[in-house]
N, C-alpha and C. Protein backbone atom coordinates (compact mmCIF):
# COMPACT_ATOMS: atom_id res chain seq x y z
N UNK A 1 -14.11 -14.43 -5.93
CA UNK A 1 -14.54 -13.52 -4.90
C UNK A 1 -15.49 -12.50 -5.52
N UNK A 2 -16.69 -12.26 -5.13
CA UNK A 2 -17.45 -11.08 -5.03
C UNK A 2 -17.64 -9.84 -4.42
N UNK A 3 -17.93 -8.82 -4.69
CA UNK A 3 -18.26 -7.72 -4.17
C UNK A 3 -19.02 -7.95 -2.71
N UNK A 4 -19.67 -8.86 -2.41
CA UNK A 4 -19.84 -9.13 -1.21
C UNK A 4 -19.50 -10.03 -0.13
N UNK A 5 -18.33 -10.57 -0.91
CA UNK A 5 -17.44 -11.14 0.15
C UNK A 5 -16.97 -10.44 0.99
N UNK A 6 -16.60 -10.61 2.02
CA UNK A 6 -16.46 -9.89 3.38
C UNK A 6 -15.22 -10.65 3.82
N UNK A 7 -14.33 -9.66 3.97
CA UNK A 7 -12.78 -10.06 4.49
C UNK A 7 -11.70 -9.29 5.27
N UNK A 8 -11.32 -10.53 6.39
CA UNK A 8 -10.94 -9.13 7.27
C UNK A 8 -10.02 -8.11 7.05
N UNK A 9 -10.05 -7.16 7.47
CA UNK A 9 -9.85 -5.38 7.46
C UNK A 9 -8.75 -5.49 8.68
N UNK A 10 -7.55 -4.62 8.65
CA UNK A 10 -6.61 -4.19 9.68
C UNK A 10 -7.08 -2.70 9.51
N UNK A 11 -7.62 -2.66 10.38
CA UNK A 11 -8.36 -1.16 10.84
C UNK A 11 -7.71 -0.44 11.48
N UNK A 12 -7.52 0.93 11.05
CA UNK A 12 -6.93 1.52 11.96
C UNK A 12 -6.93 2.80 12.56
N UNK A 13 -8.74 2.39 12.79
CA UNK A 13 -9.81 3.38 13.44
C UNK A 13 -9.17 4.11 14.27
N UNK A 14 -9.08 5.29 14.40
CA UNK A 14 -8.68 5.82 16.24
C UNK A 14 -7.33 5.78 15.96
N UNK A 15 -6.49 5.19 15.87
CA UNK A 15 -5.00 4.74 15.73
C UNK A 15 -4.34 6.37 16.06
N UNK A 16 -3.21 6.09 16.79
CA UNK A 16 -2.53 7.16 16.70
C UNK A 16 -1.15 7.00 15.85
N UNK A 17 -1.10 6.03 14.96
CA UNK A 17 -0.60 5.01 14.31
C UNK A 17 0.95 6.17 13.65
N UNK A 18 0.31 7.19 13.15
CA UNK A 18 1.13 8.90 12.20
C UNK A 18 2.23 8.85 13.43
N UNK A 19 1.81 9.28 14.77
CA UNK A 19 1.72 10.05 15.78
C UNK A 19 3.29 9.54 15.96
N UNK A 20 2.76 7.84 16.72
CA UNK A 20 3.58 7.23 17.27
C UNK A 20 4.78 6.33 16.36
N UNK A 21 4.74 6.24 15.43
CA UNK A 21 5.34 5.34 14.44
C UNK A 21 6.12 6.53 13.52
N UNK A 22 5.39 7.40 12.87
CA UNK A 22 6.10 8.59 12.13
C UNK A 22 7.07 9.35 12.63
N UNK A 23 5.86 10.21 13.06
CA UNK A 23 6.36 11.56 13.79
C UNK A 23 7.61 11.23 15.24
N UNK A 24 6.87 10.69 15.94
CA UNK A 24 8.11 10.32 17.37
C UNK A 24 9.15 9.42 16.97
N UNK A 25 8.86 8.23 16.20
CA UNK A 25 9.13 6.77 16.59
C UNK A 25 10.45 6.31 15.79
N UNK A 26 11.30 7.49 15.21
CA UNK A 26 12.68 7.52 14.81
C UNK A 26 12.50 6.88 13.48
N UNK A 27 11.74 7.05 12.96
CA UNK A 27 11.53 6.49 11.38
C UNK A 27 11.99 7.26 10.07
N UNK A 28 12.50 8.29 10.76
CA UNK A 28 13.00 9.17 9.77
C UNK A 28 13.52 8.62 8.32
N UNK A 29 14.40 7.57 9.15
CA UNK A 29 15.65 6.78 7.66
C UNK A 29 14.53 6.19 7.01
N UNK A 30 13.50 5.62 7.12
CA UNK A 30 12.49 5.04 6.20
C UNK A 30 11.80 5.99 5.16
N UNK A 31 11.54 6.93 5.98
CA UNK A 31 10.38 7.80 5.83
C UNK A 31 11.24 8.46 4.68
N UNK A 32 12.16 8.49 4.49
CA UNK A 32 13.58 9.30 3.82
C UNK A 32 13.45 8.47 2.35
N UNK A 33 14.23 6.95 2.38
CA UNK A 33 14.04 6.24 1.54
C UNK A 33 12.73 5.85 0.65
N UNK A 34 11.62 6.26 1.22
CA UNK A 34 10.50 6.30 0.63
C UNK A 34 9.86 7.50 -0.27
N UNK A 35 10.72 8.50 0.22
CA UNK A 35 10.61 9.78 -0.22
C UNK A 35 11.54 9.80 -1.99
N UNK A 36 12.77 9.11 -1.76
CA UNK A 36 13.86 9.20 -2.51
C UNK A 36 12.91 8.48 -3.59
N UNK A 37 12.71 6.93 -3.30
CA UNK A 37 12.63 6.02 -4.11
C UNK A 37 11.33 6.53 -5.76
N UNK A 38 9.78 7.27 -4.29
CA UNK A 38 9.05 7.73 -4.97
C UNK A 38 9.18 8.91 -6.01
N UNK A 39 10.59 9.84 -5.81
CA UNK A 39 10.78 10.85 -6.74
C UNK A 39 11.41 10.43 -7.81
N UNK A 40 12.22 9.68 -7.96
CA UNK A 40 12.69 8.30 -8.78
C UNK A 40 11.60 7.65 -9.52
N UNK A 41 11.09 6.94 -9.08
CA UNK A 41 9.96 6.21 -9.88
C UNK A 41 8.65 6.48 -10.41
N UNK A 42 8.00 7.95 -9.99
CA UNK A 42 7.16 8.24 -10.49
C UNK A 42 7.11 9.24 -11.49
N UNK A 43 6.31 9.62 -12.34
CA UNK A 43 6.26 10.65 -13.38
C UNK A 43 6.18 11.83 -12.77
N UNK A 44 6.99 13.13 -13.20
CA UNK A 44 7.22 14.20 -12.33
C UNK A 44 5.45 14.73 -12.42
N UNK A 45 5.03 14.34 -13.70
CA UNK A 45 3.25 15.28 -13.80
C UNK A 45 2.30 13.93 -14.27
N UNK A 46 1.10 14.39 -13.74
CA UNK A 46 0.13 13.31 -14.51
C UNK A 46 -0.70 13.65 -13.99
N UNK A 47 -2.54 13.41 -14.21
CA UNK A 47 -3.55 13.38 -14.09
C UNK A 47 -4.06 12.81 -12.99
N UNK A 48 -4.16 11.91 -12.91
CA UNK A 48 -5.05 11.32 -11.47
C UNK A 48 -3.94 10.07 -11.22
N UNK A 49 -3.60 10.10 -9.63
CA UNK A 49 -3.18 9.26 -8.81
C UNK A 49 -4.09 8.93 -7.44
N UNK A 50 -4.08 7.00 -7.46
CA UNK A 50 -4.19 6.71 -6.29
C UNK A 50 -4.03 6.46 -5.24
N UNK A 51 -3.97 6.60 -4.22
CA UNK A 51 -2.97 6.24 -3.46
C UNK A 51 -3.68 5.44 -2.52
N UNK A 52 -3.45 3.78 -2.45
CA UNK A 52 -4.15 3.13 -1.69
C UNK A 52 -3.42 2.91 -0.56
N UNK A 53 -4.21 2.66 1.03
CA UNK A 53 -3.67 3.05 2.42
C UNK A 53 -3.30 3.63 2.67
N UNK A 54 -3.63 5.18 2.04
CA UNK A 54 -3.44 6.50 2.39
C UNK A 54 -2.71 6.91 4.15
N UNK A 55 -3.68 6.13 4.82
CA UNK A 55 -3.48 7.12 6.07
C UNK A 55 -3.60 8.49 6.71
N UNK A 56 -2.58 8.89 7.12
CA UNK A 56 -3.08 9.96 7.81
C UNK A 56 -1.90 10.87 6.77
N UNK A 57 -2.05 10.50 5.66
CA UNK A 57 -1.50 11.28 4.25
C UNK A 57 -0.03 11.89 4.15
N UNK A 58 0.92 10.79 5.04
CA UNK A 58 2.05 10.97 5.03
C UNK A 58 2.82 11.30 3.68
N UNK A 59 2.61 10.26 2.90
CA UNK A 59 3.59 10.34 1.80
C UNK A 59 2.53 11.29 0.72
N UNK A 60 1.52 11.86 0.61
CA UNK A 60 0.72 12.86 -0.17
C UNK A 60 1.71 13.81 -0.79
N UNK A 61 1.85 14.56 0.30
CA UNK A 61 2.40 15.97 -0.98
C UNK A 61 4.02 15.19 -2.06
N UNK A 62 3.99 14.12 -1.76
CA UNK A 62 5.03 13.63 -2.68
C UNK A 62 4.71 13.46 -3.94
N UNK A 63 3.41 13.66 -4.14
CA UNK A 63 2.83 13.42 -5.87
C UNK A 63 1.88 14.39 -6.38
N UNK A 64 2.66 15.63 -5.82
CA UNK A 64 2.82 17.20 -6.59
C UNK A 64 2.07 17.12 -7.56
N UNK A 65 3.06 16.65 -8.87
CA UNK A 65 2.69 16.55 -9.73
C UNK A 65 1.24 16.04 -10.67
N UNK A 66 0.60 15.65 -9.51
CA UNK A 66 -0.96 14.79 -10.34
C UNK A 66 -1.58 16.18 -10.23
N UNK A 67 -2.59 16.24 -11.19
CA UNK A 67 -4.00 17.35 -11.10
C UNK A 67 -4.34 17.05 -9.70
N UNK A 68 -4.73 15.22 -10.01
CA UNK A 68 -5.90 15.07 -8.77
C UNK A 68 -5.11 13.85 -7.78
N UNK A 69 -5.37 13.88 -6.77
CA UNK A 69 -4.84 13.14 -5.46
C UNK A 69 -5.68 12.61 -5.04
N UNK A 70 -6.19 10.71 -5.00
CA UNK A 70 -7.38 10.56 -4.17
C UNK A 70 -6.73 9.85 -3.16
N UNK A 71 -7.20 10.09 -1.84
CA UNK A 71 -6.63 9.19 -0.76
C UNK A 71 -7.67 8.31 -0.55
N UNK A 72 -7.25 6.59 -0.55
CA UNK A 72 -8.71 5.92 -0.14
C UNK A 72 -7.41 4.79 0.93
N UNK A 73 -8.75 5.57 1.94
CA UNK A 73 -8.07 4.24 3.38
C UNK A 73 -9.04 4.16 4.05
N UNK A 74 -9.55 2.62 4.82
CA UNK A 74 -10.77 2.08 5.30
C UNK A 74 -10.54 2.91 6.66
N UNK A 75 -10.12 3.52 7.20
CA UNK A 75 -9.97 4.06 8.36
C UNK A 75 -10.49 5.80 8.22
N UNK A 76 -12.02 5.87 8.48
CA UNK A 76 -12.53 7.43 8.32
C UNK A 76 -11.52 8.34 8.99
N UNK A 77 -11.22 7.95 10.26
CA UNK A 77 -10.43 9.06 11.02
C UNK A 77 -8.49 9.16 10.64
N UNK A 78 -8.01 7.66 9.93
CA UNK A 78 -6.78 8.43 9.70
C UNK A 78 -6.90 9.46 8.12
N UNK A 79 -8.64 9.70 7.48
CA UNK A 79 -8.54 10.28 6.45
C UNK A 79 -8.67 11.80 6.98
N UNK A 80 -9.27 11.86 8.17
CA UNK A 80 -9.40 13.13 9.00
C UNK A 80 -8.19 13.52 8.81
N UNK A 81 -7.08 12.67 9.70
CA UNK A 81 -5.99 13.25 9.99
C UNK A 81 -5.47 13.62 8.43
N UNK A 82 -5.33 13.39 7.62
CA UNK A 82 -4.40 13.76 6.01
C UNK A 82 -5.46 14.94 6.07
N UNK A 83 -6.79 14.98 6.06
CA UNK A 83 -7.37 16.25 5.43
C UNK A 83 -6.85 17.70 6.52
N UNK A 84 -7.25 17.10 7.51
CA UNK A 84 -6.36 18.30 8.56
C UNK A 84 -5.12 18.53 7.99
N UNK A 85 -4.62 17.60 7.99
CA UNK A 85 -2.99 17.94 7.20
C UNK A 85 -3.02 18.68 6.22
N UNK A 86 -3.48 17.98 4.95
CA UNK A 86 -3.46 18.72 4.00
C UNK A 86 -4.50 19.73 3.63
N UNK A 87 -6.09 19.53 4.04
CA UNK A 87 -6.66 20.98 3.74
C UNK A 87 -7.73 20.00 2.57
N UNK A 88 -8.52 21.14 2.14
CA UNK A 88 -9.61 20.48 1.26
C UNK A 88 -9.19 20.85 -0.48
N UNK A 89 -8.35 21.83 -0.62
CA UNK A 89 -8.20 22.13 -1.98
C UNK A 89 -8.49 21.38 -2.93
N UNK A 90 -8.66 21.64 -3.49
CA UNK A 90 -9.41 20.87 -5.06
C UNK A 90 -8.48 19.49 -5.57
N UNK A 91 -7.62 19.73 -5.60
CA UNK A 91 -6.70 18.40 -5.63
C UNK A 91 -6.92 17.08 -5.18
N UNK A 92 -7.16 17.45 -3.90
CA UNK A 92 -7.45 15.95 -2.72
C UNK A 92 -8.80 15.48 -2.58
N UNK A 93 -8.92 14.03 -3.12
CA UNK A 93 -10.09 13.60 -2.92
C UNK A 93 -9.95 12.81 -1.59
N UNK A 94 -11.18 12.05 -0.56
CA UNK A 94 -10.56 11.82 0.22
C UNK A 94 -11.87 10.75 0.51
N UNK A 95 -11.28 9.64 0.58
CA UNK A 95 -12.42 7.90 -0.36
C UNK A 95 -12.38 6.98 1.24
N UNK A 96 -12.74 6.65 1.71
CA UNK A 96 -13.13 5.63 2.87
C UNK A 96 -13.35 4.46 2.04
N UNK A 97 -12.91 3.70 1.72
CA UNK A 97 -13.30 1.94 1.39
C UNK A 97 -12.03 0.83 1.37
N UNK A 98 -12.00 0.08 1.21
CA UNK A 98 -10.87 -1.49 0.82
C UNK A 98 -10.13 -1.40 -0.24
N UNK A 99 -9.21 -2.03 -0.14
CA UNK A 99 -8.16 -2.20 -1.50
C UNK A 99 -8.94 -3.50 -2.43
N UNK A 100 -9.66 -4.13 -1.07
CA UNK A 100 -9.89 -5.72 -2.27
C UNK A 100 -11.61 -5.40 -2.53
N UNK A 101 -12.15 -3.78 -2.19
CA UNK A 101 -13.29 -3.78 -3.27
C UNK A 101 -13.16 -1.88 -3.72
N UNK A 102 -12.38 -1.72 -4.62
CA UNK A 102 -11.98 -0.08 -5.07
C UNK A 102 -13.21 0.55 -5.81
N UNK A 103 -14.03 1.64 -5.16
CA UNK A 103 -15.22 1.97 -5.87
C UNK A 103 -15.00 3.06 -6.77
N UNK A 104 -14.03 2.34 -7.81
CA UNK A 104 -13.89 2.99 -8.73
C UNK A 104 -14.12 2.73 -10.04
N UNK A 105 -14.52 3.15 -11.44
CA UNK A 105 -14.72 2.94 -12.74
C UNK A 105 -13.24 2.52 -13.08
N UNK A 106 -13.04 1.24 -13.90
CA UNK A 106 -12.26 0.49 -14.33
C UNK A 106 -11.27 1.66 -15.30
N UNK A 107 -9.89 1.48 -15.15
CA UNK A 107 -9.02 2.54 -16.29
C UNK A 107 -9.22 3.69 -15.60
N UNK A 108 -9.11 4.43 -14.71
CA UNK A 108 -9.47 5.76 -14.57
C UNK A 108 -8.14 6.46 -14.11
N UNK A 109 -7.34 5.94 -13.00
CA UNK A 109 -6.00 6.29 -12.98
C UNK A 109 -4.76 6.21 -13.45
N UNK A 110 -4.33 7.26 -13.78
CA UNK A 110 -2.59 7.28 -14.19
C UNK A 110 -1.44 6.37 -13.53
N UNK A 111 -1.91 6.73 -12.53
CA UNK A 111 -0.89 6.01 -11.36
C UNK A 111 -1.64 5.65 -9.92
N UNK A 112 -0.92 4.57 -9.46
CA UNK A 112 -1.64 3.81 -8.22
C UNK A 112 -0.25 4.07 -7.42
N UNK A 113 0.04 4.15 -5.65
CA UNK A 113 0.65 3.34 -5.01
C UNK A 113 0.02 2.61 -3.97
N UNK A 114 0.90 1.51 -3.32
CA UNK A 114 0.10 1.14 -1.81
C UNK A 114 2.08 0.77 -1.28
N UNK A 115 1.84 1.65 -0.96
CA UNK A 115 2.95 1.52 0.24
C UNK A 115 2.38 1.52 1.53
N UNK A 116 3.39 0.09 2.34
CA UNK A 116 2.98 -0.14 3.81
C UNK A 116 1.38 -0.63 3.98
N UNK A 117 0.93 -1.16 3.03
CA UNK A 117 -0.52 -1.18 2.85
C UNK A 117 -0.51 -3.28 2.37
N UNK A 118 0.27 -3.34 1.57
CA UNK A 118 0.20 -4.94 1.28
C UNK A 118 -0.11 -5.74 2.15
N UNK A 119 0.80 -5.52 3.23
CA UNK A 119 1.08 -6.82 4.36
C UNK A 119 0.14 -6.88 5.38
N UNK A 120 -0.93 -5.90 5.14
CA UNK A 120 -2.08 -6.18 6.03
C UNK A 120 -3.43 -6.50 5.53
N UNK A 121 -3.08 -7.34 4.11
CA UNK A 121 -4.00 -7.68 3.31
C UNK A 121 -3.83 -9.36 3.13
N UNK A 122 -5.00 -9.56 3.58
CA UNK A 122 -4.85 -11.66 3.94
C UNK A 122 -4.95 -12.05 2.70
N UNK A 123 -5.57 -11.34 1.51
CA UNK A 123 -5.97 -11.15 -0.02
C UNK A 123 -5.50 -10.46 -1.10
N UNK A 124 -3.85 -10.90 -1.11
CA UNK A 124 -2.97 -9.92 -1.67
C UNK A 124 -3.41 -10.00 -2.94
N UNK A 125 -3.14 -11.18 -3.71
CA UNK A 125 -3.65 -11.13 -4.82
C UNK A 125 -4.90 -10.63 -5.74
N UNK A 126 -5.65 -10.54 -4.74
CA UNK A 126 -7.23 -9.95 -4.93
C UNK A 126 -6.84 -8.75 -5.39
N UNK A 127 -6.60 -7.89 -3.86
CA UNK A 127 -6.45 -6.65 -4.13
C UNK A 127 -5.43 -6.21 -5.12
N UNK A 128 -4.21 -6.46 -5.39
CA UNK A 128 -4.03 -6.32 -6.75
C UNK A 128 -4.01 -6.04 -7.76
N UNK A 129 -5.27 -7.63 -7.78
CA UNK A 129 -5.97 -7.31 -9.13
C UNK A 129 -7.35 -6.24 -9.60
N UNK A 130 -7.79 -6.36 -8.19
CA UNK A 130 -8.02 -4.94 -8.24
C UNK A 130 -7.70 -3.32 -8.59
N UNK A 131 -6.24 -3.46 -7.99
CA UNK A 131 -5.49 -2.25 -8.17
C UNK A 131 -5.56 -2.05 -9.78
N UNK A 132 -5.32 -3.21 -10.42
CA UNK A 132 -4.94 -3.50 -12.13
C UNK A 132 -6.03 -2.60 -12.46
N UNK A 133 -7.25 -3.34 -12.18
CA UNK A 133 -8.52 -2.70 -13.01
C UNK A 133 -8.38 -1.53 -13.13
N UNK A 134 -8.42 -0.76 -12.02
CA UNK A 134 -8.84 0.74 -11.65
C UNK A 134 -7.56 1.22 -12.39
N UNK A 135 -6.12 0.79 -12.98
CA UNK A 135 -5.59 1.72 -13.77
C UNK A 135 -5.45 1.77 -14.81
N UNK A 136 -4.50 2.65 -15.58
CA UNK A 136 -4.96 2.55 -17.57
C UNK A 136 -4.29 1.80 -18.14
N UNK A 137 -4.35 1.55 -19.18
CA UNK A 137 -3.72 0.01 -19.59
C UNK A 137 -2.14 0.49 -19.38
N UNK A 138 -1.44 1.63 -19.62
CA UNK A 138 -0.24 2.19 -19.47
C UNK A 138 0.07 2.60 -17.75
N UNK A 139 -0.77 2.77 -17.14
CA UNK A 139 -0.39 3.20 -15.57
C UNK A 139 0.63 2.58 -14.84
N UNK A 140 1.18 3.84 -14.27
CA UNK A 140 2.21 3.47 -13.38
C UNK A 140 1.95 2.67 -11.81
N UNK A 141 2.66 2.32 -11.38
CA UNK A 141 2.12 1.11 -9.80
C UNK A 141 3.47 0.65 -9.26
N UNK A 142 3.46 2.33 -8.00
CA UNK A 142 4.39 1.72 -6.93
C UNK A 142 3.92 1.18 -6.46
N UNK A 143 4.87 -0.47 -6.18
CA UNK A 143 4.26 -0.92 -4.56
C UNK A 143 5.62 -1.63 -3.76
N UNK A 144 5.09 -1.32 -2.43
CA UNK A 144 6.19 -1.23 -1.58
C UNK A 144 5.43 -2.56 -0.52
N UNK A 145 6.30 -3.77 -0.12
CA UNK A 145 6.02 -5.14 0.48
C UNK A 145 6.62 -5.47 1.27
N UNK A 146 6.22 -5.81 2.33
CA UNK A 146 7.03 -6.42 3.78
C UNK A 146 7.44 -7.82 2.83
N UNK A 147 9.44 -7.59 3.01
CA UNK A 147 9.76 -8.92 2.13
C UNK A 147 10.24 -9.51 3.37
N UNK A 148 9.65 -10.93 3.06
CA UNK A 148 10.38 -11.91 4.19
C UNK A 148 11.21 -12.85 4.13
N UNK A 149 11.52 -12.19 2.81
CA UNK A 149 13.57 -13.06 3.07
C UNK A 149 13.95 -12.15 2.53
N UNK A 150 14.15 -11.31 4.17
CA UNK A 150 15.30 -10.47 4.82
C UNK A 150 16.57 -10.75 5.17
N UNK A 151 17.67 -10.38 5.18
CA UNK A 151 18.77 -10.89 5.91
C UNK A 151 18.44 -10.47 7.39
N UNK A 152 17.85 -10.13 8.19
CA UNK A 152 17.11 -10.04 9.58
C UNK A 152 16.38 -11.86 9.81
N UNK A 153 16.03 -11.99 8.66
CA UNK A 153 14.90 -13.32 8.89
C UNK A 153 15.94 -14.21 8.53
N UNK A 154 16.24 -14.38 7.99
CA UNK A 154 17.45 -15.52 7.19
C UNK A 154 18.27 -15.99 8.45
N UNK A 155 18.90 -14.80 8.72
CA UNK A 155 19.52 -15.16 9.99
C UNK A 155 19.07 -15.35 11.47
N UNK A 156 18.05 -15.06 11.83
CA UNK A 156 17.05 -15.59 12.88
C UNK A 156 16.88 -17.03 12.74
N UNK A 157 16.21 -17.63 11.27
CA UNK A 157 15.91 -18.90 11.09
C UNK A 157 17.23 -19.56 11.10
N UNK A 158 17.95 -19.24 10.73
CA UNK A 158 19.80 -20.00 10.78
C UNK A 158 19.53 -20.27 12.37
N UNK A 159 19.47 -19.43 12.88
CA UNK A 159 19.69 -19.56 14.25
C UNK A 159 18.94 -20.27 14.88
N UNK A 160 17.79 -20.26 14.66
CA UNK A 160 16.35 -21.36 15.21
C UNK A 160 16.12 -20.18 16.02
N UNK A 161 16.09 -19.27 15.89
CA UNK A 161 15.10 -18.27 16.74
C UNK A 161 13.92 -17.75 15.99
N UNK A 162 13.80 -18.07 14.73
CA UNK A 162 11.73 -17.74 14.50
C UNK A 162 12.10 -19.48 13.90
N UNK A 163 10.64 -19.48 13.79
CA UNK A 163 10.13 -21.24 12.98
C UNK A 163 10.11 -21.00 11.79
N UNK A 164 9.55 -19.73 11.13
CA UNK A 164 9.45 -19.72 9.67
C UNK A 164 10.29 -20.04 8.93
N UNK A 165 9.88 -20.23 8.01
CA UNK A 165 11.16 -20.38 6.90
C UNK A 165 11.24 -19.12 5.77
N UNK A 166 12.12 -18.45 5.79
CA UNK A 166 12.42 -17.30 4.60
C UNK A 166 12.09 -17.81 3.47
N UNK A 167 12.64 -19.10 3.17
CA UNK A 167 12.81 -19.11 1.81
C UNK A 167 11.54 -19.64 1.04
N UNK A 168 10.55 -19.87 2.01
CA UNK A 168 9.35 -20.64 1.72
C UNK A 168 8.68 -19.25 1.07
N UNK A 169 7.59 -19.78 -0.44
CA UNK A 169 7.07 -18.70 -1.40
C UNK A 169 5.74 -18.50 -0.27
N UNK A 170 5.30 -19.80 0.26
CA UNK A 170 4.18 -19.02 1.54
C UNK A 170 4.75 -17.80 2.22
N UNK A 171 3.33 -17.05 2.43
CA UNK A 171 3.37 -15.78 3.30
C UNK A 171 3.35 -16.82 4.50
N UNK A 172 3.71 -15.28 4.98
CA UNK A 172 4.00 -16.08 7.11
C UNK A 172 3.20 -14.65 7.53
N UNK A 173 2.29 -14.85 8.67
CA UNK A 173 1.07 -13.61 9.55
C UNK A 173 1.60 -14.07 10.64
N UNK A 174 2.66 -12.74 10.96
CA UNK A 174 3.80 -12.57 11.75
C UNK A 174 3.09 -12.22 13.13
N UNK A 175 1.97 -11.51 12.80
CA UNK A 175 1.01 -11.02 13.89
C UNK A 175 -0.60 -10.83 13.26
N UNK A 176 -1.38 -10.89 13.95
CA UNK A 176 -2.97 -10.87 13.66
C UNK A 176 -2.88 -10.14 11.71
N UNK A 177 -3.25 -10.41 10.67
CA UNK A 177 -3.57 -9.18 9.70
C UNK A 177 -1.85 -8.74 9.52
N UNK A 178 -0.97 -9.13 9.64
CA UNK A 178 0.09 -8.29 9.50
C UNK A 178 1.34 -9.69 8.77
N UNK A 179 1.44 -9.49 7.59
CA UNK A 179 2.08 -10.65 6.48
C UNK A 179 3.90 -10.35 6.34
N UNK A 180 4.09 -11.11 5.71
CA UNK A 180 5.59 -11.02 4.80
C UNK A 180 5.31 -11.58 3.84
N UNK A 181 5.92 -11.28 2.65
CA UNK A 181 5.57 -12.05 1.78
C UNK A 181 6.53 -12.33 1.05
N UNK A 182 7.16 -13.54 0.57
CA UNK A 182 7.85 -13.84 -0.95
C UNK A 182 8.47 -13.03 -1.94
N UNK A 183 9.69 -12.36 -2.03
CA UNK A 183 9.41 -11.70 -3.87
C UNK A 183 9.10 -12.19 -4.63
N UNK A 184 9.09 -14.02 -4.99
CA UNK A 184 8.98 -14.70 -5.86
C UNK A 184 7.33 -14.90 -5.85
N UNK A 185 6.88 -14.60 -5.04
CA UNK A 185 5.46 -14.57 -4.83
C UNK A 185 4.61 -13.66 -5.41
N UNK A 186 5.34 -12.41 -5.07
CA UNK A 186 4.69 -10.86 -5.35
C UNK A 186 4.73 -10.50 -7.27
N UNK A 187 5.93 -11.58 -7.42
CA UNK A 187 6.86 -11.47 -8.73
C UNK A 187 5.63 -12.43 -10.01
N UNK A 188 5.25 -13.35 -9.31
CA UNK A 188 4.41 -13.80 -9.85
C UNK A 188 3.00 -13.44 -9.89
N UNK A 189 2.68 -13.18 -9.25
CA UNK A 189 1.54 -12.30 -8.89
C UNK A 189 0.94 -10.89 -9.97
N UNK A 190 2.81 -10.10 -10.02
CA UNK A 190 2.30 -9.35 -10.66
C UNK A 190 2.64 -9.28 -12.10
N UNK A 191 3.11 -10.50 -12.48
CA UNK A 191 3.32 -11.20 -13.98
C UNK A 191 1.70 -11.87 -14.32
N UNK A 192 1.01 -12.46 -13.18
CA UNK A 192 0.01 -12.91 -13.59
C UNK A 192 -1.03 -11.32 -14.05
N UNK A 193 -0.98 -10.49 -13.60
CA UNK A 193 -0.98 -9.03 -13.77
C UNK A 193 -1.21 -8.41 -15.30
N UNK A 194 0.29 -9.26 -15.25
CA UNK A 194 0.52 -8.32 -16.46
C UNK A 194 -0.36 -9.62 -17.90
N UNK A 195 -0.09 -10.48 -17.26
CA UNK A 195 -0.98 -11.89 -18.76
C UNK A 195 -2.12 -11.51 -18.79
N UNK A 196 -2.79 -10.60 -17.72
CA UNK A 196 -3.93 -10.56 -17.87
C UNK A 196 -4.57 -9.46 -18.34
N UNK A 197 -3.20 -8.72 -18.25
CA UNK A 197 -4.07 -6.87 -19.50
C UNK A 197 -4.37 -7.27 -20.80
């Protein structure tokens, strides 16, 4: 793949996506566990973090600790919404482009996440390996994946109420741009990752 390959985008121009899904839409217990997991797994201080599929900069002030904060999400207006949120202070950079082309100098970040951001990527592996480049040979990399062998899915397919199969390492595009994927998939993926630093 090249820099000018062209691949589709889950856009989420306009979206009131924060609004209705966050803020109203009883997500709290998620929104909670994501909070927990990230104070857990990341370094309390560090230099520059990325945070790919930013949005409308929900999970942001959770990584305090960096100097610098860049939010990059293909959606100009959910970057509106995080900058309204959060303000322009020197901290927050705030990047409009793709996960599977990062216009960034190779090694430059401490730490990457993409939470809620995988499963709407038809080019997981791409982006990725992308993510790889852009961090330092030591960088940290949450990532958070719609897994689809769920005990929700497991037992649906027991039942013959979806066709998929859980246990299959294929992704299944549950809806337009919107994936599950494998652990054994993701697992390899990001072993091929690591053969390749």
């Amino acid at each position: 793949m090249t820099r000018n390959d062209k691949l589709p985008i889950c856009d989420y121009e306009g979206s009131d996506y924060q609004q209705t899904f966050w803020d109203t839409g009883q997500r709290a217990y998620e929104d909670r566990v994501e909070a927990i997991a990230l104070k857990r797994l990341l370094p309390q201080k560090g230099d520059i973090l990325l945070e790919i599929g930013a949005g409308a900069g929900r999970n942001t002030p959770r990584y305090q600790g960096f100097r610098k904060i860049v939010l990059l999400d293909y959606s100009v207006s959910q970057l509106q919404l995080a900058q309204k949120r959060l303000g322009n202070e020197g901290s927050y950079l705030y990047v409009a482009g793709d996960a599977y082309h990062l216009p960034f100098v190779s090694g430059i970040f401490d730490a990457a996440t993409m939470i809620r951001t995988l499963h709407h990527l038809k080019e997981a592996p791409f982006a990725l390996k992308e993510t790889r480049r852009v961090l330092r040979k030591e960088g940290i990399f949450i990532l958070e994946y719609a897994n689809k062998q769920n005990i929700k899915a497991i037992l649906r397919y027991w039942l013959g109420k979806q066709n998929w199969d859980p246990f299959d390492e294929k992704a299944v595009e549950f809806a337009p741009l919107n994936f599950d994927f494998h652990p054994k998939a993701i697992r390899a993926w990001l072993e091929q990752w690591i053969s390749d630093s």
